[in-house]
PDB file of N, CA and C in Angstrom:
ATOM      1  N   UNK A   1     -31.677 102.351   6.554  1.00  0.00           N
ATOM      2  CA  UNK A   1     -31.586 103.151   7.754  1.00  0.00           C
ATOM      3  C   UNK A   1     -32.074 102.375   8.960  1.00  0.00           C
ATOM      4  N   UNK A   2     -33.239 101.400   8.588  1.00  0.00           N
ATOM      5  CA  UNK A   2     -33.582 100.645  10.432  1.00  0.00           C
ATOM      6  C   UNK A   2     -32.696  99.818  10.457  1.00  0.00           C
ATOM      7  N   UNK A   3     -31.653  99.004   9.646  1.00  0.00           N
ATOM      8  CA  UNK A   3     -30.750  98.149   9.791  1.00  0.00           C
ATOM      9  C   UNK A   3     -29.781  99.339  11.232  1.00  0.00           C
ATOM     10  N   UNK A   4     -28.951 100.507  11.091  1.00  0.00           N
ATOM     11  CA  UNK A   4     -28.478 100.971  11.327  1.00  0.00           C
ATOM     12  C   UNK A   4     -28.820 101.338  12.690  1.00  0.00           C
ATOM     13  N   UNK A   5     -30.406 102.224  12.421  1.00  0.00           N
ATOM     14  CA  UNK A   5     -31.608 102.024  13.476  1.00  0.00           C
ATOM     15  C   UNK A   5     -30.701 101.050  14.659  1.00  0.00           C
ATOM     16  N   UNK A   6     -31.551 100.080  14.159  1.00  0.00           N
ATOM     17  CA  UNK A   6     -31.488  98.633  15.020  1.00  0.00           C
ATOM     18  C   UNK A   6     -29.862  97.730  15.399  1.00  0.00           C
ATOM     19  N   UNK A   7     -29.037  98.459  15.253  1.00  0.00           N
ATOM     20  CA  UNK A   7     -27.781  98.134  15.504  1.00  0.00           C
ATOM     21  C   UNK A   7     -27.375  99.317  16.401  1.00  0.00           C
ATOM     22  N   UNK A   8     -27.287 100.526  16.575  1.00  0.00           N
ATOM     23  CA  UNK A   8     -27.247 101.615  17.249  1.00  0.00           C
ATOM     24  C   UNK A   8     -28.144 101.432  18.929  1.00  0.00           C
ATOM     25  N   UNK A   9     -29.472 100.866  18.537  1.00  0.00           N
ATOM     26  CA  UNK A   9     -30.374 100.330  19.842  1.00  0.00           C
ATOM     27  C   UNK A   9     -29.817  99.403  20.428  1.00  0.00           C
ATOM     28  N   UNK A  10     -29.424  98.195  20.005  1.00  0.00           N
ATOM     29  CA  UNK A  10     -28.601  96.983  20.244  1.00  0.00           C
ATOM     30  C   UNK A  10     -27.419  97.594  20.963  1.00  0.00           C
ATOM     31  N   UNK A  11     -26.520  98.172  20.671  1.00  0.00           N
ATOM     32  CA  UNK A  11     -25.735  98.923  21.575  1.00  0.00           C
ATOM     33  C   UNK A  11     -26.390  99.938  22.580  1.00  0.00           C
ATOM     34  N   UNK A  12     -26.747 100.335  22.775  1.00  0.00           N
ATOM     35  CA  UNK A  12     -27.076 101.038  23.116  1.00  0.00           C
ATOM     36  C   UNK A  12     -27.768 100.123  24.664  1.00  0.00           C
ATOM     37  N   UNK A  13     -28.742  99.088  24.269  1.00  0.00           N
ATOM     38  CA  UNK A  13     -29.657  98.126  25.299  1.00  0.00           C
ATOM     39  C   UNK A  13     -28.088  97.554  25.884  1.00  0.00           C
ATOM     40  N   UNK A  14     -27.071  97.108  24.874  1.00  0.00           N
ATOM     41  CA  UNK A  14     -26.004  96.166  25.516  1.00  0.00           C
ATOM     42  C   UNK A  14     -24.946  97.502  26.915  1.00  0.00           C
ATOM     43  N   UNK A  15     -24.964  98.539  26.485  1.00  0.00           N
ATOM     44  CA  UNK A  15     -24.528  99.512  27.541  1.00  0.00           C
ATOM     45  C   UNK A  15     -25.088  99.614  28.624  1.00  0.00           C
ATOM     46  N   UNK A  16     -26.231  99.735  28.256  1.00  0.00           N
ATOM     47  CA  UNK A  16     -27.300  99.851  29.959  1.00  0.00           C
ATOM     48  C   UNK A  16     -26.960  98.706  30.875  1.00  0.00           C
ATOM     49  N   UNK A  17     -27.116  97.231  30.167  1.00  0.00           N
ATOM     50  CA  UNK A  17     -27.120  96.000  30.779  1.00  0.00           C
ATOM     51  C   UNK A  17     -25.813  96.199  31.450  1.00  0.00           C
ATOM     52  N   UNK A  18     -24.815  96.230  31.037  1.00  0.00           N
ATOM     53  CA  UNK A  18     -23.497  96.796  31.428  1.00  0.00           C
ATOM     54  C   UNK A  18     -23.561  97.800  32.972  1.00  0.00           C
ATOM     55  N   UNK A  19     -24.261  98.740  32.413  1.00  0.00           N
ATOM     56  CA  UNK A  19     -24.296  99.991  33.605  1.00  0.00           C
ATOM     57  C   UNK A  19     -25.123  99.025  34.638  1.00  0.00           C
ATOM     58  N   UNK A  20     -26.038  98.320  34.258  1.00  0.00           N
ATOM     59  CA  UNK A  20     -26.868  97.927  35.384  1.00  0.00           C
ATOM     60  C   UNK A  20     -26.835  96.563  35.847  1.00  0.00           C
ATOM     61  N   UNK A  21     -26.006  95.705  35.560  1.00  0.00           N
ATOM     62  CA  UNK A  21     -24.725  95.165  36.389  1.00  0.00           C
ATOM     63  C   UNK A  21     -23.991  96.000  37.266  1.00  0.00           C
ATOM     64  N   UNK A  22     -23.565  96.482  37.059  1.00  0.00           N
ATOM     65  CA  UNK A  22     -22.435  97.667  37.674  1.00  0.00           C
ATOM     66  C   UNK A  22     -23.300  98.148  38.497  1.00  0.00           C
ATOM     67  N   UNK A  23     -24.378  98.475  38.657  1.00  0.00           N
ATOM     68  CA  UNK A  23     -25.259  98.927  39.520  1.00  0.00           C
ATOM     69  C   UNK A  23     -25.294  97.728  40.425  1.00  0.00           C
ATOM     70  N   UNK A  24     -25.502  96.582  40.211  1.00  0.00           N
ATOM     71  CA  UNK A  24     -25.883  95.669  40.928  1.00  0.00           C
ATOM     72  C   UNK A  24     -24.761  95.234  42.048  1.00  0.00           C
ATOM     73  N   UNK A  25     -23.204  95.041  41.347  1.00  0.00           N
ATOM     74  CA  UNK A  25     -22.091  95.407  42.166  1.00  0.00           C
ATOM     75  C   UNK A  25     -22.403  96.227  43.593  1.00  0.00           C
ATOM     76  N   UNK A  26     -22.346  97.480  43.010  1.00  0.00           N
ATOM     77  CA  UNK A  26     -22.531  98.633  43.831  1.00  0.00           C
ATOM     78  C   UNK A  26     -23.427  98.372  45.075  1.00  0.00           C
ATOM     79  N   UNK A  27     -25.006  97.548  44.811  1.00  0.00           N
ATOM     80  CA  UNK A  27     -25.699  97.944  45.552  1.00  0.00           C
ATOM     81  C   UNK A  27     -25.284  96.416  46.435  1.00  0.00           C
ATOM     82  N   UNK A  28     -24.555  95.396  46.239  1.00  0.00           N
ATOM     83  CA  UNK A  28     -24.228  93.823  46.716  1.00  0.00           C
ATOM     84  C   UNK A  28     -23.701  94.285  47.855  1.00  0.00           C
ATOM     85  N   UNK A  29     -22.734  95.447  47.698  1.00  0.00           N
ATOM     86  CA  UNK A  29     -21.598  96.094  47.994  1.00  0.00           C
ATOM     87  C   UNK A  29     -21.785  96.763  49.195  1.00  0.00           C
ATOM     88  N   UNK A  30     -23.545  97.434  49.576  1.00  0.00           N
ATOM     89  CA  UNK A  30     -23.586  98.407  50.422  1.00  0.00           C
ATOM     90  C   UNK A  30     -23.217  98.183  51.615  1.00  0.00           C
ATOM     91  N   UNK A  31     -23.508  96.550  52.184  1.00  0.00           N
ATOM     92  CA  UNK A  31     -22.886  96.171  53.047  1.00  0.00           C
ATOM     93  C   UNK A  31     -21.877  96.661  53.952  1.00  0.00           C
ATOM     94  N   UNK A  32     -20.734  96.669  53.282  1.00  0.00           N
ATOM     95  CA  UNK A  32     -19.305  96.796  53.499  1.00  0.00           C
ATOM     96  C   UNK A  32     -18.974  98.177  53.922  1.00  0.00           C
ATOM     97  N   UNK A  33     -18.283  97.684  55.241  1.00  0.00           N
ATOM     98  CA  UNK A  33     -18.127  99.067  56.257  1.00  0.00           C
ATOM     99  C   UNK A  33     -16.431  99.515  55.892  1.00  0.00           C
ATOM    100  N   UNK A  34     -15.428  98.953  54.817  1.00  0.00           N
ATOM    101  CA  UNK A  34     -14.204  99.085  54.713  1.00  0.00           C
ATOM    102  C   UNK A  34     -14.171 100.615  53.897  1.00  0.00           C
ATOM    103  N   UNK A  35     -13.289 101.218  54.360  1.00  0.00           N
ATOM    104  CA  UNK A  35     -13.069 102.137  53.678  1.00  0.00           C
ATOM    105  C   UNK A  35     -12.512 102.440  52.141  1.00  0.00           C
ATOM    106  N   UNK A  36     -11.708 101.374  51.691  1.00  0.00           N
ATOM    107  CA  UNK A  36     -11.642 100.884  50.424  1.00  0.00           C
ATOM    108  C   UNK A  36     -12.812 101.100  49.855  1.00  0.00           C
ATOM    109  N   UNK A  37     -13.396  99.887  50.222  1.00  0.00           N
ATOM    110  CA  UNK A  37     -14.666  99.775  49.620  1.00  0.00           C
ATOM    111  C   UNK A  37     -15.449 100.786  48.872  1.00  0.00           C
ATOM    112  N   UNK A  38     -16.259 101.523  50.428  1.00  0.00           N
ATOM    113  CA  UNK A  38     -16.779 102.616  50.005  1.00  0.00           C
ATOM    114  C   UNK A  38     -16.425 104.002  49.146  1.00  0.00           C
ATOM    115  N   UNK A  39     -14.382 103.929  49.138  1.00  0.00           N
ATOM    116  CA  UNK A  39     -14.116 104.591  47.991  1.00  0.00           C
ATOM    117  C   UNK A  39     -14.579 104.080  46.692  1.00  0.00           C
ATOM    118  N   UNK A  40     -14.406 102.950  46.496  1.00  0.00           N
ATOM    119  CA  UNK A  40     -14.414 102.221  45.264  1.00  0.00           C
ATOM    120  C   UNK A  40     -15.849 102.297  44.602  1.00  0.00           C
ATOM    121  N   UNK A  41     -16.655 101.989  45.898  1.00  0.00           N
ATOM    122  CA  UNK A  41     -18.217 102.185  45.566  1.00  0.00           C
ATOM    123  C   UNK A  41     -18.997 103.562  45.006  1.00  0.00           C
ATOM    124  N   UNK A  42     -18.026 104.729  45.728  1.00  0.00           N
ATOM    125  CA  UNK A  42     -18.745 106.138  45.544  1.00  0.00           C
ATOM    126  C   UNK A  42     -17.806 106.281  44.029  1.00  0.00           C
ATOM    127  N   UNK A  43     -16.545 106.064  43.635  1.00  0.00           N
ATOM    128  CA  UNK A  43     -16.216 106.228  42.627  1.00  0.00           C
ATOM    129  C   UNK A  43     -16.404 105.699  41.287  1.00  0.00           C
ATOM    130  N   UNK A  44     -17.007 104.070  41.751  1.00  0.00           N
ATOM    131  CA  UNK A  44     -18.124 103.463  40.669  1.00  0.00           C
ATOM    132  C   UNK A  44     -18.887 103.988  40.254  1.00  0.00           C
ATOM    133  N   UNK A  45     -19.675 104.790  41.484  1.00  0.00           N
ATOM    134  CA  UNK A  45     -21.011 105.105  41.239  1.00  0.00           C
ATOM    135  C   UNK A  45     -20.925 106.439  40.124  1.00  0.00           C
ATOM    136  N   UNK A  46     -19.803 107.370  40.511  1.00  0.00           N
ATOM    137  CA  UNK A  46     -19.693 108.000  39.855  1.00  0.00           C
ATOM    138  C   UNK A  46     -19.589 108.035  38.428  1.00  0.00           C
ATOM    139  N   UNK A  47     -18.387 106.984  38.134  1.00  0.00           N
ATOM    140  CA  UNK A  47     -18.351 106.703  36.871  1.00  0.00           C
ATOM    141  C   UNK A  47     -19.631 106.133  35.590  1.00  0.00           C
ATOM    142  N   UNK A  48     -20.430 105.225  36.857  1.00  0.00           N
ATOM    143  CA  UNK A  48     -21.971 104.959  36.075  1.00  0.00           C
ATOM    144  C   UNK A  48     -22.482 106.066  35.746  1.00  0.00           C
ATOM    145  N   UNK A  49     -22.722 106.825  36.709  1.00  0.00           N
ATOM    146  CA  UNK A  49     -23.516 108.503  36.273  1.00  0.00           C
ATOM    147  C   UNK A  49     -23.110 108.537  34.789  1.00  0.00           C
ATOM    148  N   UNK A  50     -21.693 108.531  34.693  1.00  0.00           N
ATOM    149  CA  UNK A  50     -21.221 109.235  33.724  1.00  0.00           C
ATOM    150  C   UNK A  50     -21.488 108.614  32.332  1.00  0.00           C
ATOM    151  N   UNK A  51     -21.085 107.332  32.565  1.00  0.00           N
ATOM    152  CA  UNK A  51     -21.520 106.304  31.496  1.00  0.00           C
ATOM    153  C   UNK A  51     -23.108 106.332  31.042  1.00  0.00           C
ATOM    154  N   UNK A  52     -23.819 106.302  31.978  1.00  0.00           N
ATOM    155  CA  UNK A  52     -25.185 106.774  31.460  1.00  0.00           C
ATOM    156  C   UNK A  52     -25.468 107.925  30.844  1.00  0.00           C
ATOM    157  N   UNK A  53     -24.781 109.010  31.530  1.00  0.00           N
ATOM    158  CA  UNK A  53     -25.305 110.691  30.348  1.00  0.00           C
ATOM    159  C   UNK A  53     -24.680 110.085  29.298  1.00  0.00           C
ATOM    160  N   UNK A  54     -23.120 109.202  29.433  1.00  0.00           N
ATOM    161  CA  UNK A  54     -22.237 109.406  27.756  1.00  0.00           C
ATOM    162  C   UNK A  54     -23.433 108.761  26.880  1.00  0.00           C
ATOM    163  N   UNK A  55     -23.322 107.773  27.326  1.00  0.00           N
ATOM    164  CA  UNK A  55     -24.363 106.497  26.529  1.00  0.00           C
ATOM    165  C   UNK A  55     -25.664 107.068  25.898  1.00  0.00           C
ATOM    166  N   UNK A  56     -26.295 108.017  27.006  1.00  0.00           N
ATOM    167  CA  UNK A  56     -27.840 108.309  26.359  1.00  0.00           C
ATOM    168  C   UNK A  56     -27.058 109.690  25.363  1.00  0.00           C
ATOM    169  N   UNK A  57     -26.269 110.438  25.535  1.00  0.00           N
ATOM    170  CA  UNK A  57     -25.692 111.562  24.701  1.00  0.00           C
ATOM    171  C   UNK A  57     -25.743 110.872  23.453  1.00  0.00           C
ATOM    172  N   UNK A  58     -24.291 109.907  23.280  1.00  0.00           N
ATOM    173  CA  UNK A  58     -24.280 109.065  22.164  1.00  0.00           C
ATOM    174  C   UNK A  58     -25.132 108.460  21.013  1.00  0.00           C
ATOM    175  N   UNK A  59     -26.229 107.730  21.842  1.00  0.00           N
ATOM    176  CA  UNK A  59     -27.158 107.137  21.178  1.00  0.00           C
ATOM    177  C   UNK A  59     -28.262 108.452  20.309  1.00  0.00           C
ATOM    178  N   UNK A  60     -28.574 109.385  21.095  1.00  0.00           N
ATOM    179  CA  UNK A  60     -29.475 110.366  20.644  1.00  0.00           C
ATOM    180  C   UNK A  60     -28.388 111.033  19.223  1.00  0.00           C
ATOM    181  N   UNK A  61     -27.299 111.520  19.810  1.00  0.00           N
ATOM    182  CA  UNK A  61     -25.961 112.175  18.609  1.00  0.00           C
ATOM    183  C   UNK A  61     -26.571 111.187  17.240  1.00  0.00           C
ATOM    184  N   UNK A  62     -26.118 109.646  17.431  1.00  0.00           N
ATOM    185  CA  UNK A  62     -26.338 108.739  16.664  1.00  0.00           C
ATOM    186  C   UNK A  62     -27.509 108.717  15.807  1.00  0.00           C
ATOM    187  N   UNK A  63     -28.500 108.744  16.192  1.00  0.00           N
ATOM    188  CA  UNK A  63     -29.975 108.854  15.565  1.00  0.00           C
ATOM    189  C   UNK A  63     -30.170 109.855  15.581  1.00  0.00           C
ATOM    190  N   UNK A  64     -29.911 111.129  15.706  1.00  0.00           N
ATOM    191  CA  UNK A  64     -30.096 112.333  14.782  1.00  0.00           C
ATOM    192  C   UNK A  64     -29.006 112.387  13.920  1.00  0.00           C
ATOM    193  N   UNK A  65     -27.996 111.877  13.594  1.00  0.00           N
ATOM    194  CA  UNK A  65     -26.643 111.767  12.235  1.00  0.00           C
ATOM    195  C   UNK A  65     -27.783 110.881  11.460  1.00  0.00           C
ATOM    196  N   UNK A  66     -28.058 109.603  11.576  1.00  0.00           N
ATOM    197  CA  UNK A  66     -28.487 108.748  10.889  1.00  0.00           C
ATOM    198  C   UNK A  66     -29.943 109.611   9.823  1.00  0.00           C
ATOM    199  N   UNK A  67     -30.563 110.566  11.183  1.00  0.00           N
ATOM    200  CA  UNK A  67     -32.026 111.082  10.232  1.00  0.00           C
ATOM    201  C   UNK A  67     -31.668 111.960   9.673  1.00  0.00           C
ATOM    202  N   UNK A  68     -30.432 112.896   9.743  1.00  0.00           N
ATOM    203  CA  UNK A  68     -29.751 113.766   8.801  1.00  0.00           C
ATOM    204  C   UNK A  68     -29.382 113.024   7.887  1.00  0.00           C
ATOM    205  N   UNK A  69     -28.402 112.089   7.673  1.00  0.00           N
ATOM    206  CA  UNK A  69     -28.260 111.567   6.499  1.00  0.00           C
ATOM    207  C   UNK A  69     -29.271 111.240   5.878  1.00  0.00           C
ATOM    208  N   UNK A  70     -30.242 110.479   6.695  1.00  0.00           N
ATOM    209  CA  UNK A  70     -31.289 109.690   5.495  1.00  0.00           C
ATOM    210  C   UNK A  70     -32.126 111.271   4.738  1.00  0.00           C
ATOM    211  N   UNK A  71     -32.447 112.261   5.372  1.00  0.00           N
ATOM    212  CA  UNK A  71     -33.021 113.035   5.112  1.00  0.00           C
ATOM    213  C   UNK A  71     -31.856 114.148   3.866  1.00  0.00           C
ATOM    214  N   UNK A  72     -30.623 113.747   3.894  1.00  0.00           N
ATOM    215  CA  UNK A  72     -29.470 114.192   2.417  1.00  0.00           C
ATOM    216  C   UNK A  72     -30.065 113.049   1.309  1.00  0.00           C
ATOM    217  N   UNK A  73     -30.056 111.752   1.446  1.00  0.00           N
ATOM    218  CA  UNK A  73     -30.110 110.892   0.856  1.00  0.00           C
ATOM    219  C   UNK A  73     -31.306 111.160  -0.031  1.00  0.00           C
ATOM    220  N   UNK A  74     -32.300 111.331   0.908  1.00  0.00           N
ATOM    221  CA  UNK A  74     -33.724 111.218  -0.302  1.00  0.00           C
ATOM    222  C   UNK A  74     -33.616 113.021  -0.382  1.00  0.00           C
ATOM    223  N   UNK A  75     -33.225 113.696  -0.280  1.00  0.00           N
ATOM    224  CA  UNK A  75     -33.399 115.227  -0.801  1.00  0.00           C
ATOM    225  C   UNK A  75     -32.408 114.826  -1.819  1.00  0.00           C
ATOM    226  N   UNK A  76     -30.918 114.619  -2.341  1.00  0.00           N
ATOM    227  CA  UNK A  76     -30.531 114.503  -2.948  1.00  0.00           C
ATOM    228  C   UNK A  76     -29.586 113.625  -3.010  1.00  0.00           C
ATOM    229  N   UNK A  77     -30.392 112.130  -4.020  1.00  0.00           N
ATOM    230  CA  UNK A  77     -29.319 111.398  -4.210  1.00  0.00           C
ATOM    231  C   UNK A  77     -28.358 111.099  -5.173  1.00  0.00           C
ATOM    232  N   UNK A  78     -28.532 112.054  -6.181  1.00  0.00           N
ATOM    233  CA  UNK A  78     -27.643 111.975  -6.731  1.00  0.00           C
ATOM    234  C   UNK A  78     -26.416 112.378  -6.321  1.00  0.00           C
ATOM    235  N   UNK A  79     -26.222 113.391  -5.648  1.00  0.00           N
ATOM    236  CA  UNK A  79     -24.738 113.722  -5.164  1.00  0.00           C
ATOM    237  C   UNK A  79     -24.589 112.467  -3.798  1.00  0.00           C
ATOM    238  N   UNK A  80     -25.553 112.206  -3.467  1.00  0.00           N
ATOM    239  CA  UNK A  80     -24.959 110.763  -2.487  1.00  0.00           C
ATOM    240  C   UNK A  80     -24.325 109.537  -3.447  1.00  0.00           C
ATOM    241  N   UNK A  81     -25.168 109.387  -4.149  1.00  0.00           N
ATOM    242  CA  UNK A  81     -24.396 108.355  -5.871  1.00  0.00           C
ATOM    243  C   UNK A  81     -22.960 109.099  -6.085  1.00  0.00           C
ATOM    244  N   UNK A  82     -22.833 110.476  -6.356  1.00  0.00           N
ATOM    245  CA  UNK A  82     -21.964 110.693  -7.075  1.00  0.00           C
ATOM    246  C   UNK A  82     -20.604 110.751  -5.894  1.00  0.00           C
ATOM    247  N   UNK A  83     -21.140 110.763  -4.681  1.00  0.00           N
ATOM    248  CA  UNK A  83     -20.093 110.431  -3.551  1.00  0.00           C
ATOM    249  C   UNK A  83     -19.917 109.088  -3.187  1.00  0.00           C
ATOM    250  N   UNK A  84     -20.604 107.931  -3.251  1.00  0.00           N
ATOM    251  CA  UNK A  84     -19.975 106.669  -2.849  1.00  0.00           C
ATOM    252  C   UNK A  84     -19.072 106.418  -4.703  1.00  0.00           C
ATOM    253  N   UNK A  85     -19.459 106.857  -5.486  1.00  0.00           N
ATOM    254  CA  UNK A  85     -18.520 106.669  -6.666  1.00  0.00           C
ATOM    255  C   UNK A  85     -16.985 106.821  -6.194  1.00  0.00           C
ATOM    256  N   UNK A  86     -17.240 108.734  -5.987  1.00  0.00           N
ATOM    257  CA  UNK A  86     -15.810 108.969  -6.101  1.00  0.00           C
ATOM    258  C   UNK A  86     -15.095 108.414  -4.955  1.00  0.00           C
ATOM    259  N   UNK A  87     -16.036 108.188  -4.369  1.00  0.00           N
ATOM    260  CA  UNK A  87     -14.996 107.113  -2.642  1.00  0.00           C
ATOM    261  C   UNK A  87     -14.393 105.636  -3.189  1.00  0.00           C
ATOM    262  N   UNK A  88     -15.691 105.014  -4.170  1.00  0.00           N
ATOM    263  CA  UNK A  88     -15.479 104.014  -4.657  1.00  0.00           C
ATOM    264  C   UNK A  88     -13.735 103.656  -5.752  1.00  0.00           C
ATOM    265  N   UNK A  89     -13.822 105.224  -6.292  1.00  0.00           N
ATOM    266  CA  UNK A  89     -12.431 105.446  -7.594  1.00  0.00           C
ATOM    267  C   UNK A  89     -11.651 105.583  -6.504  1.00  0.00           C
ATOM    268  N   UNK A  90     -11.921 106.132  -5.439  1.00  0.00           N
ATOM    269  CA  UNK A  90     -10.529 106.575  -4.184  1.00  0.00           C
ATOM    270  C   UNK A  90     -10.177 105.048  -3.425  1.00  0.00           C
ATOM    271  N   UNK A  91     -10.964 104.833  -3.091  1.00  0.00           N
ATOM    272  CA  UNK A  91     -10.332 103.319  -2.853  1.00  0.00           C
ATOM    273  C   UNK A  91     -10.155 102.492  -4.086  1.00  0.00           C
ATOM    274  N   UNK A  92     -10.233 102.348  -4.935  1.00  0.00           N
ATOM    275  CA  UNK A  92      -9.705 101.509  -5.812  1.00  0.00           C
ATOM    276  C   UNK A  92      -8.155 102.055  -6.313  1.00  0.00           C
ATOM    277  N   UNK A  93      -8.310 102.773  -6.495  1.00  0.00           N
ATOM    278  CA  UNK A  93      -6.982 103.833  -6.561  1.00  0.00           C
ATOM    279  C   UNK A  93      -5.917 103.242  -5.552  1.00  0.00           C
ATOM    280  N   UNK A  94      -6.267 103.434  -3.965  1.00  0.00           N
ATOM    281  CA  UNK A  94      -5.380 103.204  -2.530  1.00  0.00           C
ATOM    282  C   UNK A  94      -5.093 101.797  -3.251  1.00  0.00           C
ATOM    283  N   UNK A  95      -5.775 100.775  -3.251  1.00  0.00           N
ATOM    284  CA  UNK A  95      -5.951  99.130  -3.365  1.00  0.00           C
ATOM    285  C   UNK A  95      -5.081  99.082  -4.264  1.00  0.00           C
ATOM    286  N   UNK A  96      -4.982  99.503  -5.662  1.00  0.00           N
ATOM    287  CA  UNK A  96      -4.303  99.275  -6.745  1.00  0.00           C
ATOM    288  C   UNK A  96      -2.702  99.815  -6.591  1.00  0.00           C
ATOM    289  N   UNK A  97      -2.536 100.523  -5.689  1.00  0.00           N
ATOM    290  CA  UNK A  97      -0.810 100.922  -5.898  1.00  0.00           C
ATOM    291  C   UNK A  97      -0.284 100.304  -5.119  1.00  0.00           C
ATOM    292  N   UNK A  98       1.236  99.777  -5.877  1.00  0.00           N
ATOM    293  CA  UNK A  98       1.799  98.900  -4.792  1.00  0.00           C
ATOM    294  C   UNK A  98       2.899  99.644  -3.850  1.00  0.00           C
TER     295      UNK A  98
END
């Protein structure tokens, strides 16, 4: 689970850096008295907003799936065993027909 953890954060740090570039654009930007521009700028900006709620939505969605599962896993693993099996016979099954 921290493998998963720690790959979920990793995205998660690589989105922000992203958004906050994009921030940095924006603010290079304030300068500019063109009207273009300042469309482009208020509609950036907008879209960051958005990218930030998606991103922090996402990541939280993400790590509460992950502590639900882990928390199926150790309540009962045998039916987690007895489900990567039958996934295991279901893909071998797909693989094997030509």
């Amino acid at each position: 689970m921290y493998n998963r953890h720690k790959k979920t954060a990793e995205l998660n740090e690589e989105m922000q850096r992203i958004i906050d570039r994009a921030q940095e654009l924006i603010d290079a930007t304030a300068d500019e008295v063109d009207d273009k521009v300042k469309t482009a700028r208020s509609a950036l900006m907008r879209g960051l907003d958005s990218a930030r709620y998606e991103s922090d939505r996402l990541y939280g969605r993400a790590v509460d799936r992950a502590h639900e599962a882990d928390e199926y896993i150790r309540d009962k693993p045998y039916y987690a065993i007895a489900g990567v099996f039958a996934a295991g016979l279901f893909m071998g099954w797909l693989m094997s027909r030509k």
